[in-house]
Protein backbone atom coordinates (compact mmCIF):
# COMPACT_ATOMS: atom_id res chain seq x y z
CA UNK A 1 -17.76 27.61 -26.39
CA UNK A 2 -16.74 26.60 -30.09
CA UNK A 3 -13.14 27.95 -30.95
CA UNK A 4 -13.18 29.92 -34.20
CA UNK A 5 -9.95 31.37 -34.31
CA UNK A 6 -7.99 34.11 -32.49
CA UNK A 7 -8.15 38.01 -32.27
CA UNK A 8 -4.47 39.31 -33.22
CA UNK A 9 -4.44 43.17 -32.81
CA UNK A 10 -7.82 43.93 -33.21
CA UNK A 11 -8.02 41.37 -35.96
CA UNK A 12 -9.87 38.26 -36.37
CA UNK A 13 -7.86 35.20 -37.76
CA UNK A 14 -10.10 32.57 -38.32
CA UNK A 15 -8.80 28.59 -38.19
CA UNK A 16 -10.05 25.46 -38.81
CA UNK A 17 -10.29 23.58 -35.38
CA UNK A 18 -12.69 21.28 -36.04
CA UNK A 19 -14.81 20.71 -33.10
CA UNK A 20 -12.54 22.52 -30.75
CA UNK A 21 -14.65 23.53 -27.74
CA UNK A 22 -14.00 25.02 -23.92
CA UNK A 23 -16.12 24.28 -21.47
CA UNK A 24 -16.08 26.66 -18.18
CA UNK A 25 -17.85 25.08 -15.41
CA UNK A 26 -18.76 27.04 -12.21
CA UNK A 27 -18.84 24.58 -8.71
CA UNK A 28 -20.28 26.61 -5.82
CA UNK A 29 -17.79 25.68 -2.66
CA UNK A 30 -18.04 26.77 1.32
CA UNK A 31 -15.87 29.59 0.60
CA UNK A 32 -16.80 30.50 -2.93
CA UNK A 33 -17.00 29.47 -6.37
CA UNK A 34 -14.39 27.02 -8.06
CA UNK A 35 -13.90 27.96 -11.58
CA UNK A 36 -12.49 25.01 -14.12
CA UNK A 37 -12.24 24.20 -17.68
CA UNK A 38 -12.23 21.64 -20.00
CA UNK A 39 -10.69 22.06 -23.20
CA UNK A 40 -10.80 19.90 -26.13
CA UNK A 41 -8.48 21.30 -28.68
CA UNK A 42 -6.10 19.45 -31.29
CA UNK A 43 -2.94 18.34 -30.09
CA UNK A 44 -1.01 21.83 -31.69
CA UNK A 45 -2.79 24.04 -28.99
CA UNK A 46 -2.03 21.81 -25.65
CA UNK A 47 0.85 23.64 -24.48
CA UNK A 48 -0.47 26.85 -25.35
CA UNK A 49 -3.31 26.00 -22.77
CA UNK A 50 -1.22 24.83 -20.31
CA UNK A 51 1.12 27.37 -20.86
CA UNK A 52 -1.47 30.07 -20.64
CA UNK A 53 -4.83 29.03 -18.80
CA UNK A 54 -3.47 29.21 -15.66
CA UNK A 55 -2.22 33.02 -15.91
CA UNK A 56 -6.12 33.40 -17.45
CA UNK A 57 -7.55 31.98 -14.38
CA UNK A 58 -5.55 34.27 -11.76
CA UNK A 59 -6.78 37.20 -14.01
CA UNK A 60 -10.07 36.27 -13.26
CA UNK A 61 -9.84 35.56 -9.29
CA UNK A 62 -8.24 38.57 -8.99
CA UNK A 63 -10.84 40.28 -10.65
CA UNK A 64 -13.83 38.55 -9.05
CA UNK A 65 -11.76 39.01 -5.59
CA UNK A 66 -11.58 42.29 -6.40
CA UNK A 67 -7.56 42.79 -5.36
């Protein structure tokens, strides 16, 4: 996925990242599916994914888990 910029209340703000990308890979496991991510982003944007990812990612088990 190519990062083009961000969505601020209902608005898109376009940046210039470059060749910012995410990468979501799926790994089928005993008990399910691991989801994982690799993010290429300039060096501005690190803690923001650190910071953030991880909240994103219980989102999304919760909602696959269906809790």
């Amino acid at each position: 996925m190519l990062q083009v910029g961000w969505i601020l209340d209902g608005e898109f703000s376009p940046l210039n990242w470059g060749d910012s990308t995410i990468t979501y890979l799926f790994e089928p496991k005993e008990n399910g599916t691991l989801l994982t991510c690799e993010v290429n982003s300039p060096e501005e944007f690190v803690d923001f994914f650190n910071i953030k990812y991880p909240a994103n990612f219980l989102k999304i088990k919760r909602l696959a888990e269906n809790i």
